[in-house]
Protein backbone atom coordinates (compact mmCIF):
# COMPACT_ATOMS: atom_id res chain seq x y z
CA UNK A 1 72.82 110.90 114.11
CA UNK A 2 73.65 107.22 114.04
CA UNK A 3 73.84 104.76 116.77
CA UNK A 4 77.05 104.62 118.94
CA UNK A 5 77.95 101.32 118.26
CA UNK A 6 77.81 99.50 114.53
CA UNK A 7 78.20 95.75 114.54
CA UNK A 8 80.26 94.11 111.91
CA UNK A 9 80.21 90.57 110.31
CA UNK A 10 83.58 89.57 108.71
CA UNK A 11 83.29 86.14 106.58
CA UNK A 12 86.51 84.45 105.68
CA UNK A 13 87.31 82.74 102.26
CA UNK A 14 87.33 78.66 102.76
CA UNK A 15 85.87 77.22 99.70
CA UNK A 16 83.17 74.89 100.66
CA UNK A 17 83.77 75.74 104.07
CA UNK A 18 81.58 78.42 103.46
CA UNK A 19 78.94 76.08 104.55
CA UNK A 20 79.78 76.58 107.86
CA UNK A 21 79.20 80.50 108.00
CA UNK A 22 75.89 79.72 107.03
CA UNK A 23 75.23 77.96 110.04
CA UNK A 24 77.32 80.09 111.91
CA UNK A 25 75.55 83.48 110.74
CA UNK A 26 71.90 81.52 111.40
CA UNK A 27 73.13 80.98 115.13
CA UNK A 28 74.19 84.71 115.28
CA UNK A 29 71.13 86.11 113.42
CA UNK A 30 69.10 84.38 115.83
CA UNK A 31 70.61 85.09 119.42
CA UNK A 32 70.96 89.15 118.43
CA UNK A 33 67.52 89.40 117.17
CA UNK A 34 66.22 87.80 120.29
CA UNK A 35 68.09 90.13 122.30
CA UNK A 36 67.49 93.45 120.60
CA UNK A 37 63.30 92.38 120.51
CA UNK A 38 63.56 91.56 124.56
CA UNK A 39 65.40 95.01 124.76
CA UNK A 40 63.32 97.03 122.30
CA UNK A 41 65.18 97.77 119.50
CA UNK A 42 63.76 95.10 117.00
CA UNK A 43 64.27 98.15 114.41
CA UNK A 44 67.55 97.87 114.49
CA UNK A 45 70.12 96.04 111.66
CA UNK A 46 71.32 92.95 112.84
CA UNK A 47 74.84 94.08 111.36
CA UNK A 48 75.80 97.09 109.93
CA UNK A 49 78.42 96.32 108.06
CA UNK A 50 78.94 92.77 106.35
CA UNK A 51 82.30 92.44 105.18
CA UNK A 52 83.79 88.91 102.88
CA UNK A 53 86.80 87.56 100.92
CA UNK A 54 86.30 84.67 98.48
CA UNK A 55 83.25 82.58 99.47
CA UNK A 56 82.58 85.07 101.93
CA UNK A 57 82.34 87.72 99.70
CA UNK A 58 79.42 84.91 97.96
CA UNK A 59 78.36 84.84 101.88
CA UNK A 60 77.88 88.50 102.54
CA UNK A 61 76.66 89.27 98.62
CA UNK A 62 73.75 87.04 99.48
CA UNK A 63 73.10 88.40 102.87
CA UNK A 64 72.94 92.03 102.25
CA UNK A 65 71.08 91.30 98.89
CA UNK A 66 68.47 88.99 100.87
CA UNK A 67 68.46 92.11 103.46
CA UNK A 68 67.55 95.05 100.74
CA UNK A 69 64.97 93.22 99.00
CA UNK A 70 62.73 92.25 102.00
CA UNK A 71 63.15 94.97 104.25
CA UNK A 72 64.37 92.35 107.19
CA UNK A 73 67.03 90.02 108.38
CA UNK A 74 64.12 87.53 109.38
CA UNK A 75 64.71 84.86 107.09
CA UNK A 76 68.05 85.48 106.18
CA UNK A 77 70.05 82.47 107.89
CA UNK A 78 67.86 80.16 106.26
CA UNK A 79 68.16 81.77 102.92
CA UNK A 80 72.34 81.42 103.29
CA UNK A 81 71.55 77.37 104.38
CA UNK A 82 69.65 77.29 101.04
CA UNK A 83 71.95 78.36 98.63
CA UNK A 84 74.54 75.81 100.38
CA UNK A 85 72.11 72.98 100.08
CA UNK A 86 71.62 74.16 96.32
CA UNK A 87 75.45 73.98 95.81
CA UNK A 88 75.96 70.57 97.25
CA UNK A 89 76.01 67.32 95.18
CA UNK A 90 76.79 63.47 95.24
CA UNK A 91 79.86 61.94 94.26
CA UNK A 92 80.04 58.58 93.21
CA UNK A 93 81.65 57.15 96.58
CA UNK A 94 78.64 58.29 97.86
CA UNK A 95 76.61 55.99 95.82
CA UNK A 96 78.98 53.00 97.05
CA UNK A 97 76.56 51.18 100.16
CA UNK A 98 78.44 50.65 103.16
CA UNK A 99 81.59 52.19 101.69
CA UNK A 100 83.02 53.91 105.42
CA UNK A 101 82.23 50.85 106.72
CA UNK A 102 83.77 48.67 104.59
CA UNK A 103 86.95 51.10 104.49
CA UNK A 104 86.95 51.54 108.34
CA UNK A 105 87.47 47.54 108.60
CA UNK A 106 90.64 47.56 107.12
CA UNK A 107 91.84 50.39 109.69
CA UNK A 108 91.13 48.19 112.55
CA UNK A 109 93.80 46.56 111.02
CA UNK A 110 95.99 49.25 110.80
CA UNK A 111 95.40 52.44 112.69
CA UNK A 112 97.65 54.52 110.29
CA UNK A 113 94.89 53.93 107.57
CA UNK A 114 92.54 56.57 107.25
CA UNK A 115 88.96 56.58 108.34
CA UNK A 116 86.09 55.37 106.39
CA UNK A 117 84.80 59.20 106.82
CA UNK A 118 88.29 60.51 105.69
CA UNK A 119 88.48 58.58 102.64
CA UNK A 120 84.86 59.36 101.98
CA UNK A 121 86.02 62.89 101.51
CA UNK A 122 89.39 62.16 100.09
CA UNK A 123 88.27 60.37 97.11
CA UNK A 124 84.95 62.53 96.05
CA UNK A 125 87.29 65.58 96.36
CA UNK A 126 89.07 63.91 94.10
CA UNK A 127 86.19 63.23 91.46
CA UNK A 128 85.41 66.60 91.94
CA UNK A 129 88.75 68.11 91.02
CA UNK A 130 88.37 66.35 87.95
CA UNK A 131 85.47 66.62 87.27
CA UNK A 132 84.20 69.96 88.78
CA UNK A 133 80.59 70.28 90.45
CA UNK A 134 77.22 71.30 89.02
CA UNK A 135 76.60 74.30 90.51
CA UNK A 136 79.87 75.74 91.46
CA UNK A 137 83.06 74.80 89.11
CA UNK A 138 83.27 73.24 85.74
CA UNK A 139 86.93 71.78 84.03
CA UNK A 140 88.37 73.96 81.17
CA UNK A 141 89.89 72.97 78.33
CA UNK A 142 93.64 72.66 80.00
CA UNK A 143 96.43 75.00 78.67
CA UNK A 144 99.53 73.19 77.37
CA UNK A 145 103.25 74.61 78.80
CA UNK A 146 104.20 76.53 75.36
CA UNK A 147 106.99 77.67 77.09
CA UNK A 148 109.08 75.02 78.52
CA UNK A 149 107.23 72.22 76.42
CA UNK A 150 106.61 70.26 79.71
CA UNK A 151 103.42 68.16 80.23
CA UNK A 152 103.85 68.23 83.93
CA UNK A 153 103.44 72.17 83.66
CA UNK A 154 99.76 71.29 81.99
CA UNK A 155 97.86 74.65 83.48
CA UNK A 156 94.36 73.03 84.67
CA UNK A 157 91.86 75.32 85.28
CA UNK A 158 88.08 75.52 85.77
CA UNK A 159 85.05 77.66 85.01
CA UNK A 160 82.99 79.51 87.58
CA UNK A 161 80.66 80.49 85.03
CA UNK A 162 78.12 77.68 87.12
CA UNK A 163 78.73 79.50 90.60
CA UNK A 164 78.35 82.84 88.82
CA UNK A 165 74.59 81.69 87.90
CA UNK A 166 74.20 80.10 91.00
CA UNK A 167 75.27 83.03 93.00
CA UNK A 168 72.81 85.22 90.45
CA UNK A 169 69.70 82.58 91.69
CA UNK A 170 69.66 83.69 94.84
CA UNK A 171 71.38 87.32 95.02
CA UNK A 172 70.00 90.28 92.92
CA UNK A 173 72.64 92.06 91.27
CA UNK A 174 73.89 95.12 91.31
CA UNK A 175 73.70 96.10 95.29
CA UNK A 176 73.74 99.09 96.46
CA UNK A 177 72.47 100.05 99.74
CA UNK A 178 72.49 103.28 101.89
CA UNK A 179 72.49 104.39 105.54
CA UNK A 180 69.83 106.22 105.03
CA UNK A 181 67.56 103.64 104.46
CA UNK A 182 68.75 101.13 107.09
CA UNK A 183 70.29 98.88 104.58
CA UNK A 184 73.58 97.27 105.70
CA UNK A 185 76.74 97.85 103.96
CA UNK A 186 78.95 95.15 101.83
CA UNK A 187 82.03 95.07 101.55
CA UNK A 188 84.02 92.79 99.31
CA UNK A 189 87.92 92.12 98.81
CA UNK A 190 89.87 91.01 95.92
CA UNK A 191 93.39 91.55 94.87
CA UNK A 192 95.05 93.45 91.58
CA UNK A 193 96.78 90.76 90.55
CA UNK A 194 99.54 93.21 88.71
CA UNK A 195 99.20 96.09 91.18
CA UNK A 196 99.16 93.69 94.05
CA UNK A 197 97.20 95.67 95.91
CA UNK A 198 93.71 94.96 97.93
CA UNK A 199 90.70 96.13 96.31
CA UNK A 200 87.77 96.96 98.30
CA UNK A 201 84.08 96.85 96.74
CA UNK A 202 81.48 99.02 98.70
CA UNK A 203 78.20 99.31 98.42
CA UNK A 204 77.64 102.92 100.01
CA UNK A 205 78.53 105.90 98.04
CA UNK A 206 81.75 107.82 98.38
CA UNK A 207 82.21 111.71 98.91
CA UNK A 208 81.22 112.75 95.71
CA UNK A 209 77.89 110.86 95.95
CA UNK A 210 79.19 107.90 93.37
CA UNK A 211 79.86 104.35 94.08
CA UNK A 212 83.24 103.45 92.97
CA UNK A 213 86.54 101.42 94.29
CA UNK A 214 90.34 103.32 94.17
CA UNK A 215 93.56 102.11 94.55
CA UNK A 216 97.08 102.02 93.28
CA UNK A 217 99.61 105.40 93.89
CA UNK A 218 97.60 108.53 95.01
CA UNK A 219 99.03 111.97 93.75
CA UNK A 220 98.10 114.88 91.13
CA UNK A 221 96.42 113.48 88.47
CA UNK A 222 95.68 114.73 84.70
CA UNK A 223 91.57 115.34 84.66
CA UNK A 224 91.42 116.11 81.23
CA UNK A 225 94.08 116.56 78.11
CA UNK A 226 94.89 119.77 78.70
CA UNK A 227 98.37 120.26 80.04
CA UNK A 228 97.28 123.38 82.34
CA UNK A 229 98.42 122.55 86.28
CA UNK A 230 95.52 124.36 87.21
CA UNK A 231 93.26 121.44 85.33
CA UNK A 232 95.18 118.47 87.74
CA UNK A 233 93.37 117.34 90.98
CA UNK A 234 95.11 114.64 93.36
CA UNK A 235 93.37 110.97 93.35
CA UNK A 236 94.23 107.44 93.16
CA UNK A 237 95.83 106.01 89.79
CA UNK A 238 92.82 103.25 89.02
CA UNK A 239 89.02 103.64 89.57
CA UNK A 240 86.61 101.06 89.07
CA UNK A 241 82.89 102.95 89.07
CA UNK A 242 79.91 101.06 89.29
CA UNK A 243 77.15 103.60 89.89
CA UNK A 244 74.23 100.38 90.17
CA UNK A 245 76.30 99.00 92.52
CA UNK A 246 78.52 96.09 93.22
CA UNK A 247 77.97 94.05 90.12
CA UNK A 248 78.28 89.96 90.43
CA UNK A 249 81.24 90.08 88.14
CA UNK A 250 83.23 91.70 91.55
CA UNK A 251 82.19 89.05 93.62
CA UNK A 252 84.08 86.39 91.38
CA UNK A 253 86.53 88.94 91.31
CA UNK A 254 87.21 88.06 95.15
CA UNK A 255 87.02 84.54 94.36
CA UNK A 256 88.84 83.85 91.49
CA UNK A 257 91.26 81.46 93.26
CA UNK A 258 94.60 81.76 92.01
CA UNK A 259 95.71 78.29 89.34
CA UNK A 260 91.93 77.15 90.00
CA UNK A 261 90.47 79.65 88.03
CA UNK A 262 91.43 82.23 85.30
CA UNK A 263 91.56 85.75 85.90
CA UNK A 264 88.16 87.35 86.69
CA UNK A 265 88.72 90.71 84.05
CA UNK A 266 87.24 94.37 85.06
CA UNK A 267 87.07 97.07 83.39
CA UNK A 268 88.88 100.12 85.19
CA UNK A 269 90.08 103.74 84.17
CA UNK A 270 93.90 104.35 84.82
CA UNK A 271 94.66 108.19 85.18
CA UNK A 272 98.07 109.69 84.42
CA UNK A 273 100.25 110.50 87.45
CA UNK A 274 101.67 113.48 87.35
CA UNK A 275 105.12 113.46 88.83
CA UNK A 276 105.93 116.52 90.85
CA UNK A 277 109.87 116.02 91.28
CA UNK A 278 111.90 113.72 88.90
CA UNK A 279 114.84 112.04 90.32
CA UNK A 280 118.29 112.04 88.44
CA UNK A 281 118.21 108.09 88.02
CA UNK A 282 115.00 108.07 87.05
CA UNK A 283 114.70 106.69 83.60
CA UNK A 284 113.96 108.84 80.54
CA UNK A 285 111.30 106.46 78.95
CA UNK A 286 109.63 106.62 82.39
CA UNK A 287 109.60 110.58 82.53
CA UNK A 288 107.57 110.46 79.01
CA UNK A 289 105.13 107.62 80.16
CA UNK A 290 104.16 109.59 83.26
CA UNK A 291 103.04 112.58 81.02
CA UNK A 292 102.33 111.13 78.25
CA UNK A 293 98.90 110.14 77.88
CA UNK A 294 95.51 110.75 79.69
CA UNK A 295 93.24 108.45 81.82
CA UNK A 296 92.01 105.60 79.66
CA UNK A 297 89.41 102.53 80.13
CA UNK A 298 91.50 99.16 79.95
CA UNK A 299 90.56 95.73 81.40
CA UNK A 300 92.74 94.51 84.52
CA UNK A 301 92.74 91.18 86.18
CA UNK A 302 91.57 89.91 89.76
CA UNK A 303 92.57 87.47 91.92
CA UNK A 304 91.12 86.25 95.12
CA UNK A 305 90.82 88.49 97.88
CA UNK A 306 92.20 86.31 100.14
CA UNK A 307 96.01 86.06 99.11
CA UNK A 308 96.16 89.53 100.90
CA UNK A 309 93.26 89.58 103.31
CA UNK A 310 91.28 86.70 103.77
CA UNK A 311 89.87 88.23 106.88
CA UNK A 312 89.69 92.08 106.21
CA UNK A 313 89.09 93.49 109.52
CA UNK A 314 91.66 96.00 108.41
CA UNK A 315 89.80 97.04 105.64
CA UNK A 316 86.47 97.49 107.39
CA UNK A 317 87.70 99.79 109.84
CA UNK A 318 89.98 102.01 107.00
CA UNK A 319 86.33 102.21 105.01
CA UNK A 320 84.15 102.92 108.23
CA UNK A 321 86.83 105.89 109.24
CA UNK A 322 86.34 106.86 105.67
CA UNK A 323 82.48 106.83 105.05
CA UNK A 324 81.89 108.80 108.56
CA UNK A 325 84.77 111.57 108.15
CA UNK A 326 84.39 112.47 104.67
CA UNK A 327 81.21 111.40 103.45
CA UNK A 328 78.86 111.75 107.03
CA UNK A 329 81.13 114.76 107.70
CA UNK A 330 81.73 113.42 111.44
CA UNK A 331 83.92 115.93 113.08
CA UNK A 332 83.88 114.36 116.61
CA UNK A 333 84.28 110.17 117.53
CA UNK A 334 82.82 107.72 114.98
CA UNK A 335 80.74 104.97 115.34
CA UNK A 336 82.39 102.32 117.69
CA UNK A 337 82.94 99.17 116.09
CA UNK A 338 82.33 95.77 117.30
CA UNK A 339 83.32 92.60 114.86
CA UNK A 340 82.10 89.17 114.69
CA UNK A 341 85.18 87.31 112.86
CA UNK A 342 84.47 83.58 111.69
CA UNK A 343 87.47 81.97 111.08
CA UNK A 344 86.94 79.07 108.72
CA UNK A 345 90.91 77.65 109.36
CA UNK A 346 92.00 77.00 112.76
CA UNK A 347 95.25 78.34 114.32
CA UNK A 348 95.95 75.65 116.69
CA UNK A 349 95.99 71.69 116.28
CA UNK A 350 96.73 69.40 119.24
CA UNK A 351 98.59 66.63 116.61
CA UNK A 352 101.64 66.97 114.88
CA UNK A 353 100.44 66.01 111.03
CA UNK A 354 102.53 63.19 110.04
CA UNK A 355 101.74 62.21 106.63
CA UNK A 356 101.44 64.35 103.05
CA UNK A 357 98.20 65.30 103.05
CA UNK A 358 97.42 66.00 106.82
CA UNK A 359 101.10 68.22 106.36
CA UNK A 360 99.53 70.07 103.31
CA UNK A 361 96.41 70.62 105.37
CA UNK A 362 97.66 72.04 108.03
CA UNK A 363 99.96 74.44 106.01
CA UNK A 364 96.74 75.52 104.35
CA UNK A 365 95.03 76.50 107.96
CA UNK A 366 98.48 78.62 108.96
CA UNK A 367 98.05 80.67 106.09
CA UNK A 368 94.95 81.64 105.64
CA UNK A 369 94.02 81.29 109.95
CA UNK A 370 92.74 84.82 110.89
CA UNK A 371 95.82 87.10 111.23
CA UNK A 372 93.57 90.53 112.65
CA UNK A 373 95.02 90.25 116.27
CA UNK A 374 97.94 92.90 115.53
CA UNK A 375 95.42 94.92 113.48
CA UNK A 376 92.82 95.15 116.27
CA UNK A 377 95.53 95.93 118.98
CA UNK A 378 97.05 98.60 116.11
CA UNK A 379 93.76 100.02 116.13
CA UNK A 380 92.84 99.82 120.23
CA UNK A 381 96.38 101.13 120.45
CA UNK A 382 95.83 104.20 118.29
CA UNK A 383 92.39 104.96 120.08
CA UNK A 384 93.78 104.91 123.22
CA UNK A 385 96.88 107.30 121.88
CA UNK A 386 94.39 109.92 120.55
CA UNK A 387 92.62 109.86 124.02
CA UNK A 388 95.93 110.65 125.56
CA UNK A 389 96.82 113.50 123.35
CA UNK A 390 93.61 115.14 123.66
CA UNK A 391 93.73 114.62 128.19
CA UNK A 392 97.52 116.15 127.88
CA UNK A 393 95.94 119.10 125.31
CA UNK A 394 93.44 119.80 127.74
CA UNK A 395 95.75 119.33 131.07
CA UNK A 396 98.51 122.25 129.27
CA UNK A 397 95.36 124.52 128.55
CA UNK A 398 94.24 124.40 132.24
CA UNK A 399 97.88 125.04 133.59
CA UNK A 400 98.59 127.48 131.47
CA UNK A 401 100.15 126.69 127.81
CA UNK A 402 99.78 129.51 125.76
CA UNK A 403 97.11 128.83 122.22
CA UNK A 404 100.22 129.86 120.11
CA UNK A 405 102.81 126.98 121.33
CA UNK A 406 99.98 124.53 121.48
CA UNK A 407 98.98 125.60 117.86
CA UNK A 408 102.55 125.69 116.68
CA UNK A 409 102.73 121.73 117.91
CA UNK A 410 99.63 120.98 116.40
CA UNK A 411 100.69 122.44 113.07
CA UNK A 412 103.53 120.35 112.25
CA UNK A 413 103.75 117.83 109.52
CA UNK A 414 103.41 114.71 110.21
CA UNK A 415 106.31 112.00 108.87
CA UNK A 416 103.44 109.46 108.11
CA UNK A 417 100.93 109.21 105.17
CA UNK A 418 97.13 108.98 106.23
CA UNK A 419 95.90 105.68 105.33
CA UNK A 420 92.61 107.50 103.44
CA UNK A 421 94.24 109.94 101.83
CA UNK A 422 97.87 108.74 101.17
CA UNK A 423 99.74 112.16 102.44
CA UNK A 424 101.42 113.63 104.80
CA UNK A 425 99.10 115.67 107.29
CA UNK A 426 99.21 117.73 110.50
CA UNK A 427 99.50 116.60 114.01
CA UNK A 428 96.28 118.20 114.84
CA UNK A 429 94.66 115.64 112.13
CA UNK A 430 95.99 112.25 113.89
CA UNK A 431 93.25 113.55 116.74
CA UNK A 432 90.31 113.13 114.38
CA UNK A 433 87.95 111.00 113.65
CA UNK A 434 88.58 108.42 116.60
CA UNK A 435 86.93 104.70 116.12
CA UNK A 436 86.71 102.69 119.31
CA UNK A 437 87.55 98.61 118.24
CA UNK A 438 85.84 98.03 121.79
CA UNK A 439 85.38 94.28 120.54
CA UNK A 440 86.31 91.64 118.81
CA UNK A 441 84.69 87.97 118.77
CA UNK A 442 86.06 85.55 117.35
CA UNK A 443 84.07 82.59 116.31
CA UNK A 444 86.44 80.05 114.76
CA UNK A 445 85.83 76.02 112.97
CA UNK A 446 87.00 73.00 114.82
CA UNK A 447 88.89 70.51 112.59
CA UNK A 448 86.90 66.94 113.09
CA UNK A 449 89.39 64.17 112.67
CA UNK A 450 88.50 63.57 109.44
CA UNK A 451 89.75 66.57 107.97
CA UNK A 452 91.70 66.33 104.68
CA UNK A 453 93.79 68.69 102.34
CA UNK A 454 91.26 68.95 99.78
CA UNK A 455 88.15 70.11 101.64
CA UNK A 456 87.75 73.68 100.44
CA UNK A 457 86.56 70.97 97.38
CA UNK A 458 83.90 68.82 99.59
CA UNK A 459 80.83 70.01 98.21
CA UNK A 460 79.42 66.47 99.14
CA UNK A 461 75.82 66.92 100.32
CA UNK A 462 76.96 65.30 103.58
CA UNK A 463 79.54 67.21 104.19
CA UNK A 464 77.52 70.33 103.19
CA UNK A 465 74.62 69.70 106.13
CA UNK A 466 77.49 68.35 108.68
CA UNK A 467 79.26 71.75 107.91
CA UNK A 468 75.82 73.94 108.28
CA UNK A 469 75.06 71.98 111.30
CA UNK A 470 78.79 72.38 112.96
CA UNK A 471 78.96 75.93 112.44
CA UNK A 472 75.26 76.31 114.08
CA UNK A 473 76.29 74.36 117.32
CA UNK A 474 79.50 75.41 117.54
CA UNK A 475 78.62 78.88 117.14
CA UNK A 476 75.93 78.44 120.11
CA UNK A 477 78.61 77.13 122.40
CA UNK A 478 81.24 79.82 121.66
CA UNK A 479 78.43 82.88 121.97
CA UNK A 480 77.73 81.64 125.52
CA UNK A 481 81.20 82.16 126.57
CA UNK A 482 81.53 85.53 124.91
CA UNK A 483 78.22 86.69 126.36
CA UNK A 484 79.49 85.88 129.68
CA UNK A 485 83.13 87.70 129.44
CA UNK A 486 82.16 90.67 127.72
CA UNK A 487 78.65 92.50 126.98
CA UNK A 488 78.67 92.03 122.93
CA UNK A 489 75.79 93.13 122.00
């Protein structure tokens, strides 16, 4: 069938942090296909499953792309270090000679000054806020506050449209890719912004053989205009199809930061709920609405992935459990997984921030530090649950229990919804489809001390290479340690 164990890759959003992953992932690519040539299985993926949020969704579009078009994941680190050298650019304090030295002797006078290397960054982030960069964000014309007539409320926003034709330059658009053909799977995450739900673009097909992302409420829904029960079938309430594949427009759909950028627009058909039971404070206008009409194509709006996951572990394993049980038809265990997590914003920091901008970023790495710890122990926990039912099944069969009072248990509704299909179920069905999380590595940025608020923004071409560089060595270091605690690969 498949092989027992699939490897997953989980990029985190980070803005030009990204650059790091690239080094990061070259590091990776390199030590696991060393490993699986010295053991004989050169033919297999590298990862099976790439999974991103904001500029790692831009990570992982370019990796699997790079993947399906050559036929190999030789090559591919170095492809993800070009595109970040391609993004990076010059700001004018770069053009200033000597300008960390010069700035560093006035901090010898007075160590609460910045370094020269901090205000390097500080000030081209800056520039580039105003002024955007080349190849990744332009200014827009800003949108005055019509509504409270205050200039301080000015909306500023940019266009992505340059990091949209970057992105195009070196991915080619739409992806799909298939088990079948050995081609690793994307996965991408960006957020309904009225819905407020995670959306999750795959590039495998679904059950019915289509490519397409669902979300919303689950329940009956009208299939046609006819007002005949017997027409309704139960789905989700918005589908986005995209039979091609994952289009570029989805990408920039998980990075459409929220204030930085506008809202990245998709077209999606919303099908009519049908509501089985009507409460009596339910309102009238309501009632009408949910019968009303049939499902229609309008155009909803995206925001990044990462204000709900910016490291979707979750959502990897919810759409591995998915692909094997209904579309592989898996009736036993699934594939185990194994994840490689690189977390762009670290969790810990040995000194207390003490000024604006070290406060501000440090509040940035809390929220968007890699939060999967509860959902890989949720998941371990769950695993190790089914195993238990299924010895205590088999210890009341061999000491007697009769088929009918096991069945009887086994039958009974369960108070939860599945996660898949959104309804209630049977006890026998929380035994099913079992994924071992055996492993979880988490490879995670060190702050220099010349980090600043704004460097999500640094798309200096020195910070670029440092960043590339950073996340190849430190990745090197951190891969020893896990090779030596636990058997990864």
């Amino acid at each position: 069938m498949s092989s027992s164990i699939h490897r997953a890759l989980v990029f985190q959003g980070g803005g030009s942090l990204g650059a790091y992953e690239a080094g990061a992932y070259k590091d990776i690519n390199e030590e696991l296909s060393r490993y699986l040539k010295v053991e004989g299985r050169g033919n297999e993926p590298i990862f099976h499953i790439v999974a991103g949020t904001s500029i790692g969704a831009i990570n992982a579009a370019i990796l699997v792309s790079y993947v399906k078009e050559n036929k190999t994941w030789e090559g591919s680190g170095d492809k993800l270090v070009e595109f970040w050298k391609y993004l990076s650019t010059q700001s004018w304090v770069d053009t200033i000679p000597h300008f960390t030295n010069y700035w560093d002797s006035w901090r010898r006078l007075d160590e609460r000054i910045a370094s020269g290397e901090s205000a390097r960054r500080y000030f081209s982030t800056k520039e580039f806020i105003m002024k955007g960069v080349p190849n990744v964000f332009v200014p827009k014309t800003p949108l005055i506050d019509n509504r409270f007539f205050d200039p301080s409320n000015t909306w500023y926003i940019y266009d992505n449209k340059p990091l949209k034709e970057s992105l195009e330059k070196f991915a080619k658009f739409p992806i799909s890719t298939s088990f079948e053909s050995g081609e690793p799977r994307l996965l991408l995450v960006a957020a309904d912004v009225q819905e407020g739900a995670s959306v999750v673009f795959d590039s495998y097909e679904k059950e019915d053989g289509t490519r397409k992302s669902e979300y919303g409420r689950y329940g009956r829904v009208k299939s046609d205009g006819l007002a005949n029960v017997s027409e309704d079938k139960e789905g989700f309430e918005h589908v986005i199809r995209y039979e091609d594949g994952i289009k570029s427009d989805f990408v920039l759909a998980s990075c459409s930061v929220p204030i930085n950028y506008d809202y990245t627009r998709l077209n999606v058909e919303t099908r009519t709920m049908i509501m089985e039971e009507q409460d009596d404070n339910t309102n009238v206008d309501d009632k009408n609405n949910a019968l009303s009409s049939d499902a229609r194509n309008e155009v909803r709006f995206f925001w990044d992935g990462g204000l709900l996951a910016n490291t979707p572990l979750r959502q990897t394993v919810l759409a591995h459990k998915y692909y094997w049980q209904r579309v592989r038809k898996v009736e036993g265990d699934l594939p185990r997984l194994r994840f490689g997590i690189i977390n762009l914003h670290p969790l810990k920091q040995e000194y207390l921030p003490s000024d604006y901008d070290a406060v501000v970023d440090r509040k940035n790495d809390i929220i968007y530090h890699d939060r999967t710890e509860f959902d890989e122990n949720v998941a371990v926990i769950i695993s190790d649950l089914m195993t238990l039912a299924r010895a205590l099944l088999k210890l009341a069969e061999e000491n007697g229990a009769s088929k009918e009072a096991m069945r009887k248990i086994l039958n009974e509704r369960t108070k939860g919804l599945f996660f898949i299909t959104r309804k209630q179920g049977r006890y026998e069905d929380l035994l099913k489809g079992k994924i071992d999380v055996d492993f979880v590595a988490r490879l995670e940025r060190k702050n220099d001390s010349h980090t600043i608020s704004n460097k999500i923004f640094d798309f200096t071409k020195n910070t670029i290479l440092q960043l590339i560089q950073d996340g190849y060595e430190e990745t090197k270091d951190q891969l020893k340690k896990v090779f030596e605690t636990k058997e990864l690969k």
